[in-house]
C-alpha atoms as a PDB file:
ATOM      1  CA  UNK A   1     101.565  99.617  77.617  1.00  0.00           C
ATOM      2  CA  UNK A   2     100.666 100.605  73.804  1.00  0.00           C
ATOM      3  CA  UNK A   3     103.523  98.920  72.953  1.00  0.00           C
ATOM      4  CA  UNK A   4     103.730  95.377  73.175  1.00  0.00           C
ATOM      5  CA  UNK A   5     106.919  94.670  72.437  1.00  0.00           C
ATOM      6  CA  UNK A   6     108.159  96.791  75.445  1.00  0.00           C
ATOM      7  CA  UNK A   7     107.090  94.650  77.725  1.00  0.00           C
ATOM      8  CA  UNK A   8     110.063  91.740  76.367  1.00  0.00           C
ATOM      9  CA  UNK A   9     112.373  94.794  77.437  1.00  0.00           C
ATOM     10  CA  UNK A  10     111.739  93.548  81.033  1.00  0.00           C
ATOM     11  CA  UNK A  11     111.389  90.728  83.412  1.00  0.00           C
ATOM     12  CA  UNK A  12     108.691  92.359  84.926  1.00  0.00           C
ATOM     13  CA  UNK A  13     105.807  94.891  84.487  1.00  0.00           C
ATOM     14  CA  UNK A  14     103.428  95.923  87.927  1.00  0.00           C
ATOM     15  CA  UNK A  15     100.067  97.346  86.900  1.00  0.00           C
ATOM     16  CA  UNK A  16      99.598 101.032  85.796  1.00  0.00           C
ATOM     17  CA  UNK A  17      98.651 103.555  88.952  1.00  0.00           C
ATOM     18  CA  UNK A  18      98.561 107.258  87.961  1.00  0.00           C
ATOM     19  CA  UNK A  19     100.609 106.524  84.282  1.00  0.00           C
ATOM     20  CA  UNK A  20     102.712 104.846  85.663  1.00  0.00           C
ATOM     21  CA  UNK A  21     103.833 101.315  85.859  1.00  0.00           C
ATOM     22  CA  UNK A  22     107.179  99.951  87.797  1.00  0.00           C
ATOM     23  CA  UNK A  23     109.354  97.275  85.975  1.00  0.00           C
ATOM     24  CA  UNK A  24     112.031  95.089  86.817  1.00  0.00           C
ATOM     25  CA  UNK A  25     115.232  94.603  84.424  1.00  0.00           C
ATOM     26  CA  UNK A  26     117.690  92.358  86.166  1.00  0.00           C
ATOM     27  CA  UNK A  27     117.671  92.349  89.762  1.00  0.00           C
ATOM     28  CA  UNK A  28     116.693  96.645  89.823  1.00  0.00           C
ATOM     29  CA  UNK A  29     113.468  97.925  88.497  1.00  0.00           C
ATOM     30  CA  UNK A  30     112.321 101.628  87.299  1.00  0.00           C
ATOM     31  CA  UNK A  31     109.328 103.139  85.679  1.00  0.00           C
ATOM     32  CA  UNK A  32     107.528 103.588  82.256  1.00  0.00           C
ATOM     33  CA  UNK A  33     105.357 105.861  80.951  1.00  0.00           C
ATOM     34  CA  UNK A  34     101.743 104.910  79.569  1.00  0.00           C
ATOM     35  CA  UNK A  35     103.686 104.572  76.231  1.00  0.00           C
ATOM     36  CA  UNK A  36     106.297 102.095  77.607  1.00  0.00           C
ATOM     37  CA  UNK A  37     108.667 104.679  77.688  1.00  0.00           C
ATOM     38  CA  UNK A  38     111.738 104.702  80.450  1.00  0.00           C
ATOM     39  CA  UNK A  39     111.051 107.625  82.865  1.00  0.00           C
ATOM     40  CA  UNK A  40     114.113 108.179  84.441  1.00  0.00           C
ATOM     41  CA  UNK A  41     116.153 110.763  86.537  1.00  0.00           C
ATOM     42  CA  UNK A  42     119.544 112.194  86.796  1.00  0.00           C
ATOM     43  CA  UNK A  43     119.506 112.246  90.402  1.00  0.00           C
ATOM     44  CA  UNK A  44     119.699 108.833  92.536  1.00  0.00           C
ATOM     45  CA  UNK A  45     121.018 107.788  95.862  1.00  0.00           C
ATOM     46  CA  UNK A  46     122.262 104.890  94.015  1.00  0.00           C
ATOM     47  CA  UNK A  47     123.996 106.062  90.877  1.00  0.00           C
ATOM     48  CA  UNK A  48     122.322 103.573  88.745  1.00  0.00           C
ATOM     49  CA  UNK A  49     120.559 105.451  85.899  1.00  0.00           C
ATOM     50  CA  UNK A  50     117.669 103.988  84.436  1.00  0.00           C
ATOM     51  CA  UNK A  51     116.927 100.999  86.686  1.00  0.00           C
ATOM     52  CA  UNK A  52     118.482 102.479  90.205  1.00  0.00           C
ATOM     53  CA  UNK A  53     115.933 100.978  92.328  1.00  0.00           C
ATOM     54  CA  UNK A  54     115.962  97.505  94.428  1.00  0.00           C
ATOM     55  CA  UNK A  55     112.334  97.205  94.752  1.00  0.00           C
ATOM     56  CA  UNK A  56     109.996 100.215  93.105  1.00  0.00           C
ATOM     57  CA  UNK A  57     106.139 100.167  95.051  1.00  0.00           C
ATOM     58  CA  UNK A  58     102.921 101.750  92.776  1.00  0.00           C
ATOM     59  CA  UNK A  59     101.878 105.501  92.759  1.00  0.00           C
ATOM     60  CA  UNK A  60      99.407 106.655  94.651  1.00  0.00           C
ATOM     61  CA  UNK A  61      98.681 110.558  95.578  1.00  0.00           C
ATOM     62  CA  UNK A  62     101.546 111.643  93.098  1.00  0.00           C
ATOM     63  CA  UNK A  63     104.487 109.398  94.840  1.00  0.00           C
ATOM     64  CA  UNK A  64     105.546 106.086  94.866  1.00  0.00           C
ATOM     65  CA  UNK A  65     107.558 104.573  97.400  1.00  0.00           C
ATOM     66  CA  UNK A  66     111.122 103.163  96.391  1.00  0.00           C
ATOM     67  CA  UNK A  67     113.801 101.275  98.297  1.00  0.00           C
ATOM     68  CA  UNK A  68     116.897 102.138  97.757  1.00  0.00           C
ATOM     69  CA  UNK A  69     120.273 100.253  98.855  1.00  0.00           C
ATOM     70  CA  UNK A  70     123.402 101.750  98.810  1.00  0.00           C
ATOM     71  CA  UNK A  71     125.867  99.657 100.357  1.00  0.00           C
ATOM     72  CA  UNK A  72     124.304  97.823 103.643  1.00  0.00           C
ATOM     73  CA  UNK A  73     121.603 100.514 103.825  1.00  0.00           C
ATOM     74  CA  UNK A  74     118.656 100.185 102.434  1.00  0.00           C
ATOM     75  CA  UNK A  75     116.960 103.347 101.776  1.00  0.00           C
ATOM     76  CA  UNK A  76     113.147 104.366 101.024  1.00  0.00           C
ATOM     77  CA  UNK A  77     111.600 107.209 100.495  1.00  0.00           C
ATOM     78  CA  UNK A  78     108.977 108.812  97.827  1.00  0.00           C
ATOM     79  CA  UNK A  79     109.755 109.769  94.392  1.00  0.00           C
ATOM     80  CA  UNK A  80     107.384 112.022  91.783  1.00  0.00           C
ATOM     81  CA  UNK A  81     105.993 111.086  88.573  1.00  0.00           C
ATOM     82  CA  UNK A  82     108.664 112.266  87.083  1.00  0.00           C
ATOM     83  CA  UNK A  83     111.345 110.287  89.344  1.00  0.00           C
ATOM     84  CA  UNK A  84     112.795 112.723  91.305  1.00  0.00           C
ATOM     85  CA  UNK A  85     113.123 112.314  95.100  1.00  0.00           C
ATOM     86  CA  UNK A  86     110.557 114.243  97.427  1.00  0.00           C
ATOM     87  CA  UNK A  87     112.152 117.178  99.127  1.00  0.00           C
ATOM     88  CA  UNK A  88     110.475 119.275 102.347  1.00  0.00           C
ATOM     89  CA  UNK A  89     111.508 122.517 103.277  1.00  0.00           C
ATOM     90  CA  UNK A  90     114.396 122.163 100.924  1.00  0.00           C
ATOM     91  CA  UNK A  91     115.556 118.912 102.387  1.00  0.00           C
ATOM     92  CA  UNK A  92     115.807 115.666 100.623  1.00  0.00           C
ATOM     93  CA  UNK A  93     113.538 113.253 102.944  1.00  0.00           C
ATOM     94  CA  UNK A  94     115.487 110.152 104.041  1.00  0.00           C
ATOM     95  CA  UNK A  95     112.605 107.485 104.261  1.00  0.00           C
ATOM     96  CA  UNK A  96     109.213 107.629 103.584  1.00  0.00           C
ATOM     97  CA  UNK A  97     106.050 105.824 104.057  1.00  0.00           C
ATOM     98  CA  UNK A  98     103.335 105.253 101.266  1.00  0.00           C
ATOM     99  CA  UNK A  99     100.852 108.059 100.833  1.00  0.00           C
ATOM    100  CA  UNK A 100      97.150 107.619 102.100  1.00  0.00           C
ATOM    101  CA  UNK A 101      94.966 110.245 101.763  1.00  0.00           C
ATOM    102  CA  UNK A 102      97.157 112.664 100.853  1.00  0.00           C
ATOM    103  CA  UNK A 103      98.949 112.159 104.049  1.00  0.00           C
ATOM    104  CA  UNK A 104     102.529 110.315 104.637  1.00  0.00           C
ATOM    105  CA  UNK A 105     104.885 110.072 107.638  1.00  0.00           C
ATOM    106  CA  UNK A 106     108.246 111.238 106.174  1.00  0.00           C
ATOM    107  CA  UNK A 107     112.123 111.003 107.580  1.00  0.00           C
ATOM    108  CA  UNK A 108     114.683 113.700 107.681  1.00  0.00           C
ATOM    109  CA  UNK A 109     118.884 112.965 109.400  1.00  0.00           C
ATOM    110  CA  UNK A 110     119.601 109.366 110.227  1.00  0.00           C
ATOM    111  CA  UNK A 111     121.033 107.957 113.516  1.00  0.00           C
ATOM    112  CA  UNK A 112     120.568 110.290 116.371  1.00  0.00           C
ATOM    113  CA  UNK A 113     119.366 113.084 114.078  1.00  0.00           C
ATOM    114  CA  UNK A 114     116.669 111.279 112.270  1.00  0.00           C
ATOM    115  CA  UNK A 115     113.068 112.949 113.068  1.00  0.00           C
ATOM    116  CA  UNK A 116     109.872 112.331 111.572  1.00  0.00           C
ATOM    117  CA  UNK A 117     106.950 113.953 110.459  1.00  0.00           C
ATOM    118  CA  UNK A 118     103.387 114.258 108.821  1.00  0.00           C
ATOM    119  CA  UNK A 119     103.213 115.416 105.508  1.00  0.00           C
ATOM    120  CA  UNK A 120     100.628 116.498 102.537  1.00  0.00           C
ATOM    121  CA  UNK A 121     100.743 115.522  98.789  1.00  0.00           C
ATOM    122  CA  UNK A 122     102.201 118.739  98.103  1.00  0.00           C
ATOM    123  CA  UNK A 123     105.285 118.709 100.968  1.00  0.00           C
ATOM    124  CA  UNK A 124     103.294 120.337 103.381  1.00  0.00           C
ATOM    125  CA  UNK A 125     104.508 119.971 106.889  1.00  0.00           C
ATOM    126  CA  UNK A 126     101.751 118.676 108.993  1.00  0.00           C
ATOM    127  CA  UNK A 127     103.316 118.272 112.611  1.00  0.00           C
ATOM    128  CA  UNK A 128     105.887 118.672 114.465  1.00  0.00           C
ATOM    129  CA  UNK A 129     108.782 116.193 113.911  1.00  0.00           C
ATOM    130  CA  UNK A 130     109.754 113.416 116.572  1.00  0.00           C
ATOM    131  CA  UNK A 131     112.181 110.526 116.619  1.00  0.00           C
ATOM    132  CA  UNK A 132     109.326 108.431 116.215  1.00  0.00           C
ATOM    133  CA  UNK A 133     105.856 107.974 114.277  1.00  0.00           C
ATOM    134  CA  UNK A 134     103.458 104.545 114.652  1.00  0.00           C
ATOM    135  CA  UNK A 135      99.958 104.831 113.916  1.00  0.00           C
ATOM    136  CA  UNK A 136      97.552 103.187 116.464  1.00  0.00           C
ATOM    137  CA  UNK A 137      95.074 100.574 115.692  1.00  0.00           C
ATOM    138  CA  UNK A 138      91.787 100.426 117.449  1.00  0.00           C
ATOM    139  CA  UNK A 139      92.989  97.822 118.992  1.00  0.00           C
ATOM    140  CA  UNK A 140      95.221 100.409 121.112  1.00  0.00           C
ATOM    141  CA  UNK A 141      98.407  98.457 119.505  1.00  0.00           C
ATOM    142  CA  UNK A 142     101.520 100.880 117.517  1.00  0.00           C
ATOM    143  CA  UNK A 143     101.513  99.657 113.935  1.00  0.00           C
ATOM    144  CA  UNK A 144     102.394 101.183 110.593  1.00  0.00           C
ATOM    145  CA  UNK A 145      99.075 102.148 109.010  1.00  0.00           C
ATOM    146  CA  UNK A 146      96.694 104.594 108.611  1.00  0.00           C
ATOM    147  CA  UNK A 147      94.782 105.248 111.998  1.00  0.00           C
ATOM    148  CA  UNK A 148      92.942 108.170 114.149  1.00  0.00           C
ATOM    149  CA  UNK A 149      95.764 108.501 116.299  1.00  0.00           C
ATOM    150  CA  UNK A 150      99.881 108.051 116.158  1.00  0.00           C
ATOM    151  CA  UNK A 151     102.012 107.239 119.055  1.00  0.00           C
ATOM    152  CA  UNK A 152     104.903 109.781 119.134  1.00  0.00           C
ATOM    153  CA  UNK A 153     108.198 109.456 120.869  1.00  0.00           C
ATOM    154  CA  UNK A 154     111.092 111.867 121.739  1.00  0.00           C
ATOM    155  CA  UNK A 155     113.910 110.944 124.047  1.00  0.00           C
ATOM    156  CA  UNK A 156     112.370 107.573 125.082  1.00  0.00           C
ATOM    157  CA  UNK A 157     108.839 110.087 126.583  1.00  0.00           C
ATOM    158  CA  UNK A 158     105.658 109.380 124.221  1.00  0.00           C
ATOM    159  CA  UNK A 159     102.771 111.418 123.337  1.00  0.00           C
ATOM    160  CA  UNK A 160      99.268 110.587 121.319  1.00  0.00           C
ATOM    161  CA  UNK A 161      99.048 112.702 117.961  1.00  0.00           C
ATOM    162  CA  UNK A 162      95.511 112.912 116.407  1.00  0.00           C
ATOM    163  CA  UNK A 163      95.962 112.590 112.739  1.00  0.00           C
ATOM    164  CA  UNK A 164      93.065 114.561 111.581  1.00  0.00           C
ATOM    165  CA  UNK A 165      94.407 117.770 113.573  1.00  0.00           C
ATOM    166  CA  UNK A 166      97.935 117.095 113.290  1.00  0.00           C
ATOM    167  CA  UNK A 167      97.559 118.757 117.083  1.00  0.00           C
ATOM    168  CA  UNK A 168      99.190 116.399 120.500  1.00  0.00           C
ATOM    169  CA  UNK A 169      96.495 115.793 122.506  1.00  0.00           C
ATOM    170  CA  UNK A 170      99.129 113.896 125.232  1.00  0.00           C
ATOM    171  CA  UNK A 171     102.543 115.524 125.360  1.00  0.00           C
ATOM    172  CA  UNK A 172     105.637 113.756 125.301  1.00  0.00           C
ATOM    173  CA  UNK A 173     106.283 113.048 128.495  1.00  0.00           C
ATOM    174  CA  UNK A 174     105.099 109.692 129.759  1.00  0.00           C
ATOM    175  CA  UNK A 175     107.117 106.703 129.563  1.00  0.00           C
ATOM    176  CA  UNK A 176     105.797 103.651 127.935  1.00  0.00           C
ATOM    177  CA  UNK A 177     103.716 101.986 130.773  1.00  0.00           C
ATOM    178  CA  UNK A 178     102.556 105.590 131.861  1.00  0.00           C
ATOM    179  CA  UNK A 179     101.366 106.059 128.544  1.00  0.00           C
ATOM    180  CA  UNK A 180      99.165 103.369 128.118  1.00  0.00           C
ATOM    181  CA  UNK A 181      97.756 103.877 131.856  1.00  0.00           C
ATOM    182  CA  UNK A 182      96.986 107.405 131.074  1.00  0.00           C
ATOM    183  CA  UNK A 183      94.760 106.758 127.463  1.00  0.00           C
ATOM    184  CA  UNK A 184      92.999 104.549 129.618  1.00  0.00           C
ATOM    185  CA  UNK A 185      92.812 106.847 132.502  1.00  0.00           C
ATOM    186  CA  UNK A 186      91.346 109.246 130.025  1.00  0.00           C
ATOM    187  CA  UNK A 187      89.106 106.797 128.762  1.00  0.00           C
ATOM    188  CA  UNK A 188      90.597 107.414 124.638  1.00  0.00           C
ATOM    189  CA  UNK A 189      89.309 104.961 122.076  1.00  0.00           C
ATOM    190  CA  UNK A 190      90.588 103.617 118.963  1.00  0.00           C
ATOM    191  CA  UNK A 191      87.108 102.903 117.453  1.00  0.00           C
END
């Protein structure tokens, strides 16, 4: 921060990523400005201006990741520069994953109308949207990171997504041991 005695303001200060630097009053944290400056918004899920966040991750690709809790849910999802909350399509996204590459796996409903999806840096919509998203290591195990392929599920059937294409190259309709035995079959690596 230019400012040095900003930084007393708070209990903590994270690193700068994209002019931008998450801090921690209390137990909720928010975000400054390159001049130490609060950058805040009127809209959060919360209600708590200012500092409405319980934990507040860095920027990267234009969003941040931020979590949320209102009650016994704990929310996250992606917020601009500027603090406001992604939308898609005109829909506020109700959890979000960090961006890599430009690319995140995004939420829309919750209980049995939550679906997911692939989006851009720019709220693109990438793919289609499922009840469920996990990326695939080489290893051939579901996990949560960037990978070639994502496991996708809808109504308890799963289908291989290749990231780069966005396209299914196994529909969703195998259950989980079928799944597995038909990559194999197919002879699809992870590498």
């Amino acid at each position: 921060m230019n400012n040095e005695n900003n930084v007393l303001e708070y209990d903590e200060v994270c690193p700068y990523s994209e002019g931008r630097a998450a801090v921690r009053k209390g137990e909720f944290w928010g975000y400054v400005d390159e001049n130490g400056k609060l950058v805040s918004t009127d809209f959060t899920r919360s209600g708590k201006p200012g500092f409405p966040y319980n934990y507040a991750e860095p920027f990267c690709d234009g969003w941040a990741k931020v979590h949320d809790k209102v009650g016994q849910e704990d929310n996250c999802y992606l917020i601009d520069r500027n603090c406001n909350p992604m939308m898609v399509d005109g829909e506020y996204i109700s959890s979000g994953d960090t961006m890599r590459n430009g690319v995140s796996i995004v939420g829309f409903g919750c209980f049995e109308d939550y679906r997911e999806c692939f989006i851009d840096k720019n709220c693109h919509v990438l793919s289609d949207r499922f009840e469920e998203i996990s990326y695939i290591s080489k290893k051939g195990i579901p996990y949560s990171d960037f990978g070639i392929y994502a496991m996708v599920r809808n109504v308890y059937k799963y289908g291989l997504l290749n990231v780069k294409s966005f396209k299914l190259e196994l529909p969703c309709e195998y259950g989980w041991t079928d799944f597995w035995e038909e990559i194999e079959r197919l002879g699809i690596s992870f590498e």
